[in-house]
Protein backbone atom coordinates (compact mmCIF):
# COMPACT_ATOMS: atom_id res chain seq x y z
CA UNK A 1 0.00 0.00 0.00
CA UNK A 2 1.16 3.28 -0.66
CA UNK A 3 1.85 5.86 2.13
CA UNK A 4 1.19 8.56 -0.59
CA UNK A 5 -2.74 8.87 -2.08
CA UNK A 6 -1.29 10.17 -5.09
CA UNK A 7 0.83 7.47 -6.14
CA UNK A 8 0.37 5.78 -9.86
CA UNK A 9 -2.35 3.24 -9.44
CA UNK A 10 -1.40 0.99 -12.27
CA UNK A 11 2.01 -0.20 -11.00
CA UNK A 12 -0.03 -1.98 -8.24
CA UNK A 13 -1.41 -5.29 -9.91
CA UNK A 14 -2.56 -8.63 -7.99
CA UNK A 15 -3.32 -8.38 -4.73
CA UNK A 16 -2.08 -4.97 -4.20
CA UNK A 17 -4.03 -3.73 -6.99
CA UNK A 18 -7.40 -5.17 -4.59
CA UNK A 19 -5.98 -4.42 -1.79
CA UNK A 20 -5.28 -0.56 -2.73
CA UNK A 21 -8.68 -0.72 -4.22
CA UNK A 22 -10.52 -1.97 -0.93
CA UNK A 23 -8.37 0.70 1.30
CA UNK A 24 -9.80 3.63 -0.87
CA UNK A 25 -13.02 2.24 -1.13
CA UNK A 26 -15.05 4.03 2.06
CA UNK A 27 -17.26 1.34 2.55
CA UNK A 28 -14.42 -1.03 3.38
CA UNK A 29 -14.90 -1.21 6.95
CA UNK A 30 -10.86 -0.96 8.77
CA UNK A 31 -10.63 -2.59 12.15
CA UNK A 32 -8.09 -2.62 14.01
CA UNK A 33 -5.09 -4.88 14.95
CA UNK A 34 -4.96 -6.82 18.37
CA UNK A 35 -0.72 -6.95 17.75
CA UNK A 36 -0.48 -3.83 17.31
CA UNK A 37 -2.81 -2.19 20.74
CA UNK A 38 -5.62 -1.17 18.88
CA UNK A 39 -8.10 -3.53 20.13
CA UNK A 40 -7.07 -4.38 23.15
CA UNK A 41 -4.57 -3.04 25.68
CA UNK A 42 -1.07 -4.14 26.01
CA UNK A 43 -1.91 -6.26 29.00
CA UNK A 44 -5.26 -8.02 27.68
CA UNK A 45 -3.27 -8.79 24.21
CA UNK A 46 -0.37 -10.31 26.55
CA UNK A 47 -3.16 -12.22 28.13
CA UNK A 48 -4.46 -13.69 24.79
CA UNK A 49 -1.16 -13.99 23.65
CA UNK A 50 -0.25 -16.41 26.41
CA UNK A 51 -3.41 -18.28 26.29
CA UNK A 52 -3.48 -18.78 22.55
CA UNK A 53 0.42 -20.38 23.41
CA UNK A 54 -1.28 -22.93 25.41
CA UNK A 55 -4.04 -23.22 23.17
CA UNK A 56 -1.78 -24.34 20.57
CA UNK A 57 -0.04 -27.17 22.23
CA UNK A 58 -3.24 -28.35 23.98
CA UNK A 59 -5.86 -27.72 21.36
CA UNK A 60 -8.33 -27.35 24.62
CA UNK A 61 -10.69 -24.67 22.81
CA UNK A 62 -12.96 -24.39 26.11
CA UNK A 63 -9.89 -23.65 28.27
CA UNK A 64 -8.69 -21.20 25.40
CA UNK A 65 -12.17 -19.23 26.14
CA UNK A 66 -12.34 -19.64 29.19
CA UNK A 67 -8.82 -17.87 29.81
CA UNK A 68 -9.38 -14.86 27.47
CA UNK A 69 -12.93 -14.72 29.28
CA UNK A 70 -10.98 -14.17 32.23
CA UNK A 71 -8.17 -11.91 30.86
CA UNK A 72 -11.30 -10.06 29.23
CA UNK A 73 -12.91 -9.65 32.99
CA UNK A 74 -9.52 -8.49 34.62
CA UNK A 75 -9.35 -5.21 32.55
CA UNK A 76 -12.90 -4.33 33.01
């Protein structure tokens, strides 16, 4: 994506081309990025981070919710 809105459109082809054509578009709806602290707080993403780490090796999907439910609670 270009930083500029007046760069030349046509050297963007493939995905970039939909891409650039879905970030212009102002019915494209932008959220925002957990990894980044735009969603959540540094501590609640740490939270999900470490839950989605055990999540991973135990595949326990109910324990996965049940811990971000919890990290969720804590920064109410």
């Amino acid at each position: 994506m270009p930083a500029r809105t007046d760069s030349d459109k046509s050297k963007y082809t493939g995905y970039l081309a939909s891409a650039l054509k879905d970030w212009q578009d102002p019915a494209t709806k932008i959220v925002g990025s957990l990894t980044h602290g735009v969603v959540a707080n540094n501590a609640f993403g740490s939270e999900i981070d470490t839950a989605l780490a055990i999540f991973v090796n135990s595949r326990d999907s109910a324990g996965f919710a049940t811990a971000v439910a919890k990290a969720y609670a804590a920064t109410k």
